[in-house]
N, C-alpha and C. Protein backbone atom coordinates (compact mmCIF):
# COMPACT_ATOMS: atom_id res chain seq x y z
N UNK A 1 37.52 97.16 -111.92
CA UNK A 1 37.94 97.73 -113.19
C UNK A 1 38.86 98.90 -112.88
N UNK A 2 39.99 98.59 -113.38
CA UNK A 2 41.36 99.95 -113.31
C UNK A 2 40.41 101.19 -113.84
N UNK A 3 41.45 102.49 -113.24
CA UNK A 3 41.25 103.87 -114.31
C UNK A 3 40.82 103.58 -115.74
N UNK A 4 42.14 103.00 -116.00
CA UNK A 4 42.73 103.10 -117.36
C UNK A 4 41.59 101.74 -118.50
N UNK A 5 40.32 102.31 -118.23
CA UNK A 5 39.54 101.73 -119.42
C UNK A 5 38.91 102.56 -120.68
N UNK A 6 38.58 101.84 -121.59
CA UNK A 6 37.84 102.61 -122.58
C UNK A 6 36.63 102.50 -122.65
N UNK A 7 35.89 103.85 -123.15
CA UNK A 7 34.26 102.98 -123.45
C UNK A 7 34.23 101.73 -124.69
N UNK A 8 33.82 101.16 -124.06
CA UNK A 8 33.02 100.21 -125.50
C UNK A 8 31.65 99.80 -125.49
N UNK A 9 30.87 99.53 -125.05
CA UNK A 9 29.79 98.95 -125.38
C UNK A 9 28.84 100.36 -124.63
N UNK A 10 27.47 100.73 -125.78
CA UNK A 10 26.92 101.45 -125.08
C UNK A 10 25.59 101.26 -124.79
N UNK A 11 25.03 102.06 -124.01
CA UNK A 11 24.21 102.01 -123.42
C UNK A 11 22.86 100.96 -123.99
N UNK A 12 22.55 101.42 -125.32
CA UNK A 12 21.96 100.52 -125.89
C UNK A 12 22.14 99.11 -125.98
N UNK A 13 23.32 98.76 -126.39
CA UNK A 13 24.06 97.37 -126.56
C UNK A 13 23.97 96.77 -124.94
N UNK A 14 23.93 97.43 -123.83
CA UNK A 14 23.53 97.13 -122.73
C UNK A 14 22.70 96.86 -122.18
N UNK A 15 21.95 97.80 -122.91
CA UNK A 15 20.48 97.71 -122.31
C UNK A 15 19.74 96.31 -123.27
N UNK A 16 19.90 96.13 -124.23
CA UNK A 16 19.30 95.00 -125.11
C UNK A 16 20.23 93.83 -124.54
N UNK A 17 21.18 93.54 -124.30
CA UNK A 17 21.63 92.16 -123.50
C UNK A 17 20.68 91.71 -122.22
N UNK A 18 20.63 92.99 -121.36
CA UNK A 18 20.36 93.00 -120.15
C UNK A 18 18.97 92.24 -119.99
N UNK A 19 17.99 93.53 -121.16
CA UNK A 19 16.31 93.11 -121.43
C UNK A 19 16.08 91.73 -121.79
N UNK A 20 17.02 91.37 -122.74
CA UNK A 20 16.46 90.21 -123.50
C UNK A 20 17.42 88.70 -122.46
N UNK A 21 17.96 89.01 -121.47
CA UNK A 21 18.90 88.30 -120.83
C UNK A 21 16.90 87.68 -119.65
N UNK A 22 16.92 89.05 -119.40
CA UNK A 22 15.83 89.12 -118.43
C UNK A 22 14.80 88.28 -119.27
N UNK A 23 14.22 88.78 -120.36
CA UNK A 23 13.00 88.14 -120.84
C UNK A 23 13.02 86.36 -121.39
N UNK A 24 14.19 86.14 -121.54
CA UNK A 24 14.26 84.79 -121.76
C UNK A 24 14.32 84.10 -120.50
N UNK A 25 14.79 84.73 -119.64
CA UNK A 25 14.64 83.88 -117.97
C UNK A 25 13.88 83.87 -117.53
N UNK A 26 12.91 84.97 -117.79
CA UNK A 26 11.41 85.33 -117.28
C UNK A 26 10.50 84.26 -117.68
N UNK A 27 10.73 84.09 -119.24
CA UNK A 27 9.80 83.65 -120.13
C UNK A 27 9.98 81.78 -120.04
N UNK A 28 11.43 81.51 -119.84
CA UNK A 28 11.66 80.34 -120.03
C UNK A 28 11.55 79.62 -118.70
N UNK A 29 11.68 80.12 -117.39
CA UNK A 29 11.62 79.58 -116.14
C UNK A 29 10.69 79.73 -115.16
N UNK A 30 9.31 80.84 -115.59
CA UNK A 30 8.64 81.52 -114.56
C UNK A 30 7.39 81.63 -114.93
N UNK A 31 7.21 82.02 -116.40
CA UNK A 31 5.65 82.27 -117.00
C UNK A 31 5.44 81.09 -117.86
N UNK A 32 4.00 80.50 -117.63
CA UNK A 32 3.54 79.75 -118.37
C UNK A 32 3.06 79.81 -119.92
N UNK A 33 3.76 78.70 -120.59
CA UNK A 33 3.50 79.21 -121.72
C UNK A 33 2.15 79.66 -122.13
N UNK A 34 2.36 80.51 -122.91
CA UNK A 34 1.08 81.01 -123.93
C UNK A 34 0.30 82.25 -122.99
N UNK A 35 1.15 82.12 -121.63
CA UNK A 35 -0.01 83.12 -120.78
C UNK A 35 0.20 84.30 -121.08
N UNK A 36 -0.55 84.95 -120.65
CA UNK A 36 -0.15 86.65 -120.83
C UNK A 36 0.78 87.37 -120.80
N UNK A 37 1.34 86.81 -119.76
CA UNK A 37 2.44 87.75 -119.63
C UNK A 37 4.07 86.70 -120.35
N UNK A 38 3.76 85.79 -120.72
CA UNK A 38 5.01 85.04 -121.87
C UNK A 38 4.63 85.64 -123.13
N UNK A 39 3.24 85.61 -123.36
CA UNK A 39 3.22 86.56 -124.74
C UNK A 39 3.73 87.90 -124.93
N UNK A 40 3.76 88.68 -124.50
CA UNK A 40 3.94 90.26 -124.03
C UNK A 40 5.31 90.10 -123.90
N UNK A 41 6.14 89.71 -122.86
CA UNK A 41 7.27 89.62 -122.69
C UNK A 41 8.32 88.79 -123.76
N UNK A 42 7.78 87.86 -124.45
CA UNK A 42 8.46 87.24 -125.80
C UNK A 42 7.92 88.85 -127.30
N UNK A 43 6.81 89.53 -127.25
CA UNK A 43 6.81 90.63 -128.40
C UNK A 43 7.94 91.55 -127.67
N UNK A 44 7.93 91.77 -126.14
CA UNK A 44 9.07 93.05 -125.94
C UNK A 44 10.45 92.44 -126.05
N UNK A 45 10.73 91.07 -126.19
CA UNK A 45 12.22 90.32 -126.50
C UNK A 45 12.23 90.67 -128.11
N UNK A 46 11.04 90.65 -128.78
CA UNK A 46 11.21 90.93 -130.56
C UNK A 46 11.65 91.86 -130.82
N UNK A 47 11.02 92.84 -130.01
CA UNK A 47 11.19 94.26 -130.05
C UNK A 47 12.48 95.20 -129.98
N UNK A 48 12.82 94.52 -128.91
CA UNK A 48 13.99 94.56 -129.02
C UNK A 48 15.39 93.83 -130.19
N UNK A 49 15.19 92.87 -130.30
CA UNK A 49 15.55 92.38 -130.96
C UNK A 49 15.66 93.20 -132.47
N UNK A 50 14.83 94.02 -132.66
CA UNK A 50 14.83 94.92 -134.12
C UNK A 50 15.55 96.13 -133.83
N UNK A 51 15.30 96.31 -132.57
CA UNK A 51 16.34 97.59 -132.30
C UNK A 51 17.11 97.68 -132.42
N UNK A 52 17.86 95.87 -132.24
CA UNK A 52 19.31 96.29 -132.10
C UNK A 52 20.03 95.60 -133.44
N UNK A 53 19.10 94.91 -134.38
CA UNK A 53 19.34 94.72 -135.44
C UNK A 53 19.99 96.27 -136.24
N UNK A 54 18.84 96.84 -136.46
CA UNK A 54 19.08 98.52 -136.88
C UNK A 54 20.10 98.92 -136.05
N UNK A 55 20.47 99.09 -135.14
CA UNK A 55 21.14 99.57 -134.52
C UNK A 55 23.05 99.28 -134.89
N UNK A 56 22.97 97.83 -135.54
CA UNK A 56 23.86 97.18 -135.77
C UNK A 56 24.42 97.97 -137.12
N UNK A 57 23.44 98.39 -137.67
CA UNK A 57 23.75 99.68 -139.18
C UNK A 57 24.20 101.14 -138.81
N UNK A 58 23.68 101.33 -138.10
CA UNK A 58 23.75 102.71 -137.24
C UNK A 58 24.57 103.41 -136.23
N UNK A 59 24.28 102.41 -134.98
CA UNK A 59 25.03 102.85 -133.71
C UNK A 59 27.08 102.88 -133.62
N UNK A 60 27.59 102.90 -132.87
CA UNK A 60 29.03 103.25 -132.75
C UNK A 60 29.45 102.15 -133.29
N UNK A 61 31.00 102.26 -133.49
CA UNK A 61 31.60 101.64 -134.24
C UNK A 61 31.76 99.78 -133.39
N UNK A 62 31.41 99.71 -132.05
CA UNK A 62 31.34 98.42 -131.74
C UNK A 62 30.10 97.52 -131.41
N UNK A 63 29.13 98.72 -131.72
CA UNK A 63 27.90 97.84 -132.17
C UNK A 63 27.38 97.91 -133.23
N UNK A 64 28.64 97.96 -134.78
CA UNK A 64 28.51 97.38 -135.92
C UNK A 64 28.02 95.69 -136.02
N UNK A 65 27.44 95.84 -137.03
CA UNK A 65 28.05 93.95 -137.54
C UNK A 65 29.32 94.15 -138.05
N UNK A 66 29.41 95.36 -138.85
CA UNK A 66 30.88 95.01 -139.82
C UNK A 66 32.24 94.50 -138.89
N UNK A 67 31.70 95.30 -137.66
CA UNK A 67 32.94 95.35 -136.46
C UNK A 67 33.00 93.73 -136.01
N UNK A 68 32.18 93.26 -135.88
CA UNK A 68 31.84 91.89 -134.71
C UNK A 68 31.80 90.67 -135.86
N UNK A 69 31.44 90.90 -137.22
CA UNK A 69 30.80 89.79 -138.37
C UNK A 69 32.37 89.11 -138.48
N UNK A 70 31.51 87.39 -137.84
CA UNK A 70 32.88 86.23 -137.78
C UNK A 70 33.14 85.55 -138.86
N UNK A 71 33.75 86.43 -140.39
CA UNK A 71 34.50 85.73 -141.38
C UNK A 71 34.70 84.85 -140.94
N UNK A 72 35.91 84.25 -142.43
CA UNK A 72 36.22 83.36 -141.87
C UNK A 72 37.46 82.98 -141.69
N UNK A 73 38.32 84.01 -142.05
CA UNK A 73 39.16 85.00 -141.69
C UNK A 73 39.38 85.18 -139.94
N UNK A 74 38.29 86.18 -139.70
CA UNK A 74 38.52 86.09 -138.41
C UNK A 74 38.34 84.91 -137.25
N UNK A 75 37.27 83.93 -137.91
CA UNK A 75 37.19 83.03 -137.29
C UNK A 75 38.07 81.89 -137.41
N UNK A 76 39.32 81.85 -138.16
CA UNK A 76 40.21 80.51 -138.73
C UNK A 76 41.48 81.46 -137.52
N UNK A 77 41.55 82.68 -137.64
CA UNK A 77 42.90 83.30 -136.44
C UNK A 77 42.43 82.73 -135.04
N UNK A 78 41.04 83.18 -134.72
CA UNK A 78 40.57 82.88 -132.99
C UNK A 78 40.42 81.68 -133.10
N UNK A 79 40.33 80.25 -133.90
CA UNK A 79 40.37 79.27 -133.55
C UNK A 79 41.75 78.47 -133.70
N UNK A 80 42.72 79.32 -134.47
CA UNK A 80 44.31 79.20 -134.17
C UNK A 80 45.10 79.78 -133.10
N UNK A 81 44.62 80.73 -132.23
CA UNK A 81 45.04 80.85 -131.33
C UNK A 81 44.25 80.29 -129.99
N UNK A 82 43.26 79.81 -130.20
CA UNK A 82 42.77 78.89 -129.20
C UNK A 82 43.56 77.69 -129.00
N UNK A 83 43.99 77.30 -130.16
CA UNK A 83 44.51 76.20 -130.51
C UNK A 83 45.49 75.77 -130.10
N UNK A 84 46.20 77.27 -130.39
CA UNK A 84 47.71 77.32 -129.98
C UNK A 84 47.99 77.48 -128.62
N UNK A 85 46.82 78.21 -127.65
CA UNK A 85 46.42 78.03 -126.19
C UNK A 85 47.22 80.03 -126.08
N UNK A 86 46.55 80.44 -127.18
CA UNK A 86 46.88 82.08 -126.96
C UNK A 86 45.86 82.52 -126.96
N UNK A 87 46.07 84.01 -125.80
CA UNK A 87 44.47 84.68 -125.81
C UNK A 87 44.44 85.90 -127.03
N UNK A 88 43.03 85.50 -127.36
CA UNK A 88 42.89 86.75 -128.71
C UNK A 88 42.19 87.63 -128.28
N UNK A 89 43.15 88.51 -128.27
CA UNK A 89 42.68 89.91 -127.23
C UNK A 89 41.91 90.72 -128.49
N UNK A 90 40.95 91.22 -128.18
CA UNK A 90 40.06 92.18 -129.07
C UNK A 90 39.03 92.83 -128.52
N UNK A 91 38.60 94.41 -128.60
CA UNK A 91 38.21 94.71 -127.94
C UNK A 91 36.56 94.51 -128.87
N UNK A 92 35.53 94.17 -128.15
CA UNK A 92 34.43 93.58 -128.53
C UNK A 92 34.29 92.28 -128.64
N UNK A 93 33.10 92.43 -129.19
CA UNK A 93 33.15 90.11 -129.65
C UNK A 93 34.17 89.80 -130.09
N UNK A 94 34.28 88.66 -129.90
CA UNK A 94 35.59 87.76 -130.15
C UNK A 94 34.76 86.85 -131.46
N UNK A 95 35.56 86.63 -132.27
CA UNK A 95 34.32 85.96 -133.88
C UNK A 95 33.61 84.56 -132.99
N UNK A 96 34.37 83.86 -132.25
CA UNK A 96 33.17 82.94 -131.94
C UNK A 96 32.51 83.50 -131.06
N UNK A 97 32.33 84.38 -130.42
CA UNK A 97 31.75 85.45 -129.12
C UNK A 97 30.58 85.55 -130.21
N UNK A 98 31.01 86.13 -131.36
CA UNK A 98 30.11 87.06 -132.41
C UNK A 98 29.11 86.36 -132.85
N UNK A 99 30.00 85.05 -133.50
CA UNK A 99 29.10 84.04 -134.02
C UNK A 99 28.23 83.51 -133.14
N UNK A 100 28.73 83.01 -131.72
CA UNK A 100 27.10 82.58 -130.76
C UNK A 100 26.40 83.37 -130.57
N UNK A 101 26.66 85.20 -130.18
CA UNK A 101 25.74 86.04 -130.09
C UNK A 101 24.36 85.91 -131.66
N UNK A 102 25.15 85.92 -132.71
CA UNK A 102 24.43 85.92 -133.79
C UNK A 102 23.25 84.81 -133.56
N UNK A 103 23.73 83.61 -133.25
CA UNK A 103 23.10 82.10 -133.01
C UNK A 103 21.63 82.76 -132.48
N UNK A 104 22.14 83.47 -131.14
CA UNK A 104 21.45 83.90 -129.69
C UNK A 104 20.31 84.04 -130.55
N UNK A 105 20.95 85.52 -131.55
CA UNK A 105 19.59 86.03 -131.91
C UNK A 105 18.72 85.69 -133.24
N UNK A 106 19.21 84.40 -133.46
CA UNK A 106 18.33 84.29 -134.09
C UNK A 106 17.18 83.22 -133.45
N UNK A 107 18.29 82.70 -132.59
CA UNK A 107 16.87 82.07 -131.71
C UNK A 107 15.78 82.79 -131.50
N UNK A 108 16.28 84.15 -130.71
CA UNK A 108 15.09 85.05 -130.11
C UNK A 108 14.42 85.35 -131.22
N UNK A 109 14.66 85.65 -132.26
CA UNK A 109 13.76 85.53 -134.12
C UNK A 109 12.92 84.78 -133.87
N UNK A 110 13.60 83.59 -133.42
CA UNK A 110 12.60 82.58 -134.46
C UNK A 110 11.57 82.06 -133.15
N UNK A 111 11.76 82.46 -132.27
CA UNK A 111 10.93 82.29 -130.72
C UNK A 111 9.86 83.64 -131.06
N UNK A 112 10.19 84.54 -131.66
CA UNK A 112 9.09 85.62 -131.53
C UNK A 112 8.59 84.70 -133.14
N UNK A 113 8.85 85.01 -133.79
CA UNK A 113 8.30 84.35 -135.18
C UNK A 113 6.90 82.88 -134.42
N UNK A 114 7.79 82.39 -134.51
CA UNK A 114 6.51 80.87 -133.88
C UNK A 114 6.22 81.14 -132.70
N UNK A 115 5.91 82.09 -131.72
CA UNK A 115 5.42 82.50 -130.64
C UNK A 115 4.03 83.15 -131.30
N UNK A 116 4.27 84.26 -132.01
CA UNK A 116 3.28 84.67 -133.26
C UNK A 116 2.85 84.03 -133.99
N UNK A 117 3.08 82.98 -134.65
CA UNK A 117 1.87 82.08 -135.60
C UNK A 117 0.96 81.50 -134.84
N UNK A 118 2.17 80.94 -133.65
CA UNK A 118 1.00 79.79 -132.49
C UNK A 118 -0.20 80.98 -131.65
N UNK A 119 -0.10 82.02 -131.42
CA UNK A 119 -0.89 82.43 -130.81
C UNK A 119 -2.01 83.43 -132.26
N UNK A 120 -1.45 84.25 -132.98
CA UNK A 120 -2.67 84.99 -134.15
C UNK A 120 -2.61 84.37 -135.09
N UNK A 121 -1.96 83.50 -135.98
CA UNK A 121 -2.54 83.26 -136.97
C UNK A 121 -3.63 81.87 -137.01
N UNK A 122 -4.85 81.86 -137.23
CA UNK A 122 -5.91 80.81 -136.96
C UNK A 122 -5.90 79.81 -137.81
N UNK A 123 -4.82 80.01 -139.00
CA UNK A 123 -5.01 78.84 -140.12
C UNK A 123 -4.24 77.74 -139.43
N UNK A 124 -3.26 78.00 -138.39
CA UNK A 124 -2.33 77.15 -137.84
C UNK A 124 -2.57 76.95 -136.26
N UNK A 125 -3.91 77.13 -135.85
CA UNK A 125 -4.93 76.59 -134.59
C UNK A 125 -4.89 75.44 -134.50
N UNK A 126 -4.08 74.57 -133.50
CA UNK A 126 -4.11 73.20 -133.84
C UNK A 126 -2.82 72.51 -134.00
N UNK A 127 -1.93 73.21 -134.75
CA UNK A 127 -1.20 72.26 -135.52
C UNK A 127 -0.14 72.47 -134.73
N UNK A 128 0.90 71.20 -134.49
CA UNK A 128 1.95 70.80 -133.68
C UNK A 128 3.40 71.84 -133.90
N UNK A 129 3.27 71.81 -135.29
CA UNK A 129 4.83 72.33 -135.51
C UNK A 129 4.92 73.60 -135.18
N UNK A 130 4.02 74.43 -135.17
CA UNK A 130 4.71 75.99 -134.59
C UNK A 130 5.36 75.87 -132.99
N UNK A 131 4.40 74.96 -132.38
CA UNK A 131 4.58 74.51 -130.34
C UNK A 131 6.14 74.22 -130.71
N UNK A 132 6.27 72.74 -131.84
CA UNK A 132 7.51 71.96 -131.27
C UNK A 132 9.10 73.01 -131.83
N UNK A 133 9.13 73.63 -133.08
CA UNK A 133 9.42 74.59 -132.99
C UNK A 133 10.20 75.77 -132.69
N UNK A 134 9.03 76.12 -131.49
CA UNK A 134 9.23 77.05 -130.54
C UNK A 134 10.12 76.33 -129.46
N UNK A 135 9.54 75.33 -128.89
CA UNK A 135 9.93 74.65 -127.79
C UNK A 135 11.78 74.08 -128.31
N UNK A 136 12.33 73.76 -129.54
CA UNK A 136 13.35 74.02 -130.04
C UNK A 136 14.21 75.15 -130.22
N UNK A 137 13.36 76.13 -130.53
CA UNK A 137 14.18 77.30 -130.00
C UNK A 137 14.63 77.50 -128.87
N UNK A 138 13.42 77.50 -128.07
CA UNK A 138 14.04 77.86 -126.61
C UNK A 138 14.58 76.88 -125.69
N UNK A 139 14.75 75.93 -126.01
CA UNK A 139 15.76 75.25 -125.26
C UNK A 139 17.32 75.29 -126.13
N UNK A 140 17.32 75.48 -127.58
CA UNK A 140 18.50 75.71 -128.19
C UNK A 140 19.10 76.74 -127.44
N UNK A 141 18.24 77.91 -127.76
CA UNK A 141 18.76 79.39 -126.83
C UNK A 141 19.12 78.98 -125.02
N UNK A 142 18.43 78.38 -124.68
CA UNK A 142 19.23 77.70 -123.19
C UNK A 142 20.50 77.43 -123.63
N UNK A 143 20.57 76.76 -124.33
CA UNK A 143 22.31 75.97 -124.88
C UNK A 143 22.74 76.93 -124.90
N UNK A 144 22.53 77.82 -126.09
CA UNK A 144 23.84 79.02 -126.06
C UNK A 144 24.32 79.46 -124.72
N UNK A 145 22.35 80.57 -124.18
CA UNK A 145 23.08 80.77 -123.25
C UNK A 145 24.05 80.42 -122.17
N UNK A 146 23.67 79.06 -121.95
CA UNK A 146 24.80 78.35 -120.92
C UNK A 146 26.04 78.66 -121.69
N UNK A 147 26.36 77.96 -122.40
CA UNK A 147 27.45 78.28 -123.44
C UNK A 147 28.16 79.49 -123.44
N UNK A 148 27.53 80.97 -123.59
CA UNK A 148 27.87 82.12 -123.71
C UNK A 148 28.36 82.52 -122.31
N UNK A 149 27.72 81.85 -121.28
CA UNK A 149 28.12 82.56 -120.04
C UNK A 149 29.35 81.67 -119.65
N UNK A 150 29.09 80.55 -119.78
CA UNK A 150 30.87 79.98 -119.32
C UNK A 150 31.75 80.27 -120.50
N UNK A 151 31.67 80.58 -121.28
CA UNK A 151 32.41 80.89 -122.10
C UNK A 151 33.36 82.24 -122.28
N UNK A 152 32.15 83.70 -121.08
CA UNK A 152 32.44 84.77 -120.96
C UNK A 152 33.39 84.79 -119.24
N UNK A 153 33.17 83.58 -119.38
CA UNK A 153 33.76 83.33 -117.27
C UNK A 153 35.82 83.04 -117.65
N UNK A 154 35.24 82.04 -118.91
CA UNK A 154 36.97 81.36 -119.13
C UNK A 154 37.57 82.33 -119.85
N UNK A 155 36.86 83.09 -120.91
CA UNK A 155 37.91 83.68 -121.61
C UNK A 155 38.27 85.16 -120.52
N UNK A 156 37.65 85.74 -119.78
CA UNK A 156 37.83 86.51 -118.75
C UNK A 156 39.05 86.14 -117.98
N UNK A 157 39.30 84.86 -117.78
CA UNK A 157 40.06 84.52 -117.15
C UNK A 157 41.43 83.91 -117.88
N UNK A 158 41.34 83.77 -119.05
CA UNK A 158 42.26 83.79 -120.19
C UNK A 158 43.27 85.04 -120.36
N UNK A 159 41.86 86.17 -120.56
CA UNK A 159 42.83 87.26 -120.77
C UNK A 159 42.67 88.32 -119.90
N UNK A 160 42.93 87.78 -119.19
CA UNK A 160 43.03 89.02 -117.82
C UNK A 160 41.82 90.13 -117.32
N UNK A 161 40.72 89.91 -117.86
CA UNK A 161 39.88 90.83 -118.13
C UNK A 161 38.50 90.45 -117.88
N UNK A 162 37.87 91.13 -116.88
CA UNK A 162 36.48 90.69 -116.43
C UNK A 162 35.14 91.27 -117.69
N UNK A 163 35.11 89.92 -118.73
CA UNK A 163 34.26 90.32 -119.80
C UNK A 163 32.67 90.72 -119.44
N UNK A 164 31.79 89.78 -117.98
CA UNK A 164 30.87 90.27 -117.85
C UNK A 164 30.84 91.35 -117.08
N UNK A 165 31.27 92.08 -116.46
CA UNK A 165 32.07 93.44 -115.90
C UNK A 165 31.44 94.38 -116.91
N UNK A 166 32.40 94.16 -117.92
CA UNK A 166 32.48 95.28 -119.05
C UNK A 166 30.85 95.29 -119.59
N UNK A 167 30.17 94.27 -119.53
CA UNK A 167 28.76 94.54 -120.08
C UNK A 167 27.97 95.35 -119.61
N UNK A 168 28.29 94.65 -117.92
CA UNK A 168 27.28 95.99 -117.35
C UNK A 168 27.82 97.50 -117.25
N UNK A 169 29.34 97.46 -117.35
CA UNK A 169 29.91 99.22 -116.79
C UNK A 169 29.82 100.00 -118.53
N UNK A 170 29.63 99.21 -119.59
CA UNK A 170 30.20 99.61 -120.61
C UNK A 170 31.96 99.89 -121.31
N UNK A 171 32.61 99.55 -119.75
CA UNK A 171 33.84 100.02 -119.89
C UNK A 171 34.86 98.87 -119.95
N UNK A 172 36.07 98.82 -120.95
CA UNK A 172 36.61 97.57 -120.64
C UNK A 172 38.49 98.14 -120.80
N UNK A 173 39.35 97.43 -120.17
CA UNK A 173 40.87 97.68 -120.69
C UNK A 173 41.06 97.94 -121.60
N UNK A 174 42.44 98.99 -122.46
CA UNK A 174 42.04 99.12 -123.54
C UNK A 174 43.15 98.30 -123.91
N UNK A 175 43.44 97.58 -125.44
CA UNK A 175 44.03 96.59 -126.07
C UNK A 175 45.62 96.78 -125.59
N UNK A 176 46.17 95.98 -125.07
CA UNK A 176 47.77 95.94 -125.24
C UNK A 176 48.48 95.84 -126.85
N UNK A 177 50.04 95.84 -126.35
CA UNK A 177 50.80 95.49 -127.79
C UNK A 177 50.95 93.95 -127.78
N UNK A 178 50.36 93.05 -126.74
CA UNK A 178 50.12 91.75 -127.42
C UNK A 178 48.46 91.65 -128.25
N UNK A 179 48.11 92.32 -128.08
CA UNK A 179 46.64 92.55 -128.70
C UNK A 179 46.38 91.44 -130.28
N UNK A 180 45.50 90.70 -130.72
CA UNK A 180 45.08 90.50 -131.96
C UNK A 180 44.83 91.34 -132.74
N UNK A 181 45.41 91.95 -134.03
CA UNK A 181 44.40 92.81 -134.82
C UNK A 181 43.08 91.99 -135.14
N UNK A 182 42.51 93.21 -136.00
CA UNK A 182 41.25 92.89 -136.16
C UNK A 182 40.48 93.61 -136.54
């Protein structure tokens, strides 16, 4: 990464990729379901998950929704310049960036949601659909993620700019005059 970057993403927005990057790999490749430590580690993925919801009202101006939310507007330009085989330079999510992140989290929702019925609530002891579900979520959320990470490899390499870089330093180039508004 040159001098010449800006902050963008902070610490928080870092730290909740990072956690919940960790707890779905943890949870999905290593701990057995329902055990102790998949339960615990899917409530601290929720947990997070609310933080950074709120946070999305609150925190700096690029870990808005208003900043990142993929109209459709913004999403009809980035899929015309995909189209057109131009990079849409923007500093933050890119609207389909935005829109799979959104996807992400609602998987992780709905994985803590039916992670929680199947294990405390007793009226639903037994019954198939909270398991199958769950087990839909988290292999959907596999999809993205695969998805999100080659997706953060090509467009990196689209536009000149090492996107998973910038996640972990917080810091990324700042926009040229070929830049997309936005």
């Amino acid at each position: 990464m040159s001098a010449a970057t800006v902050r963008l993403w902070d610490p928080l927005v870092r730290l909740f990729h990072l956690s919940v990057a960790a707890a779905f790999f943890a949870n999905y490749f290593f701990n057995e379901k329902g055990a102790f430590w998949h339960r615990w580690i899917g409530y601290y993925a929720s947990a997070w998950l609310l933080v950074r919801l709120v946070w999305g009202f609150v925190g700096p101006r690029s870990a808005r929704w208003s900043d990142c939310w993929p109209t459709r507007a913004r999403l009809g330009a980035h899929l015309r310049d995909l189209w057109q085989g131009r990079p849409h330079h923007r500093l933050g999510h890119s609207p389909l960036g935005a829109l799979v992140m959104l996807l992400m989290m609602a998987a992780i929702g709905g994985l803590g949601v039916t992670g929680f019925l199947m294990r405390e609530v007793d009226a639903l002891w037994g019954a198939d659909w909270p398991e199958d579900l769950h087990a839909c979520f988290a292999n959907g959320l596999l999809a993205l993620v695969c998805l999100h990470a080659v997706a953060a490899v090509v467009e990196s390499l689209r536009v000149g700019d090492n996107l998973p870089l910038s996640m972990l330093t917080g810091r990324r180039r700042p926009l040229d005059d070929r830049s997309t508004p936005d």
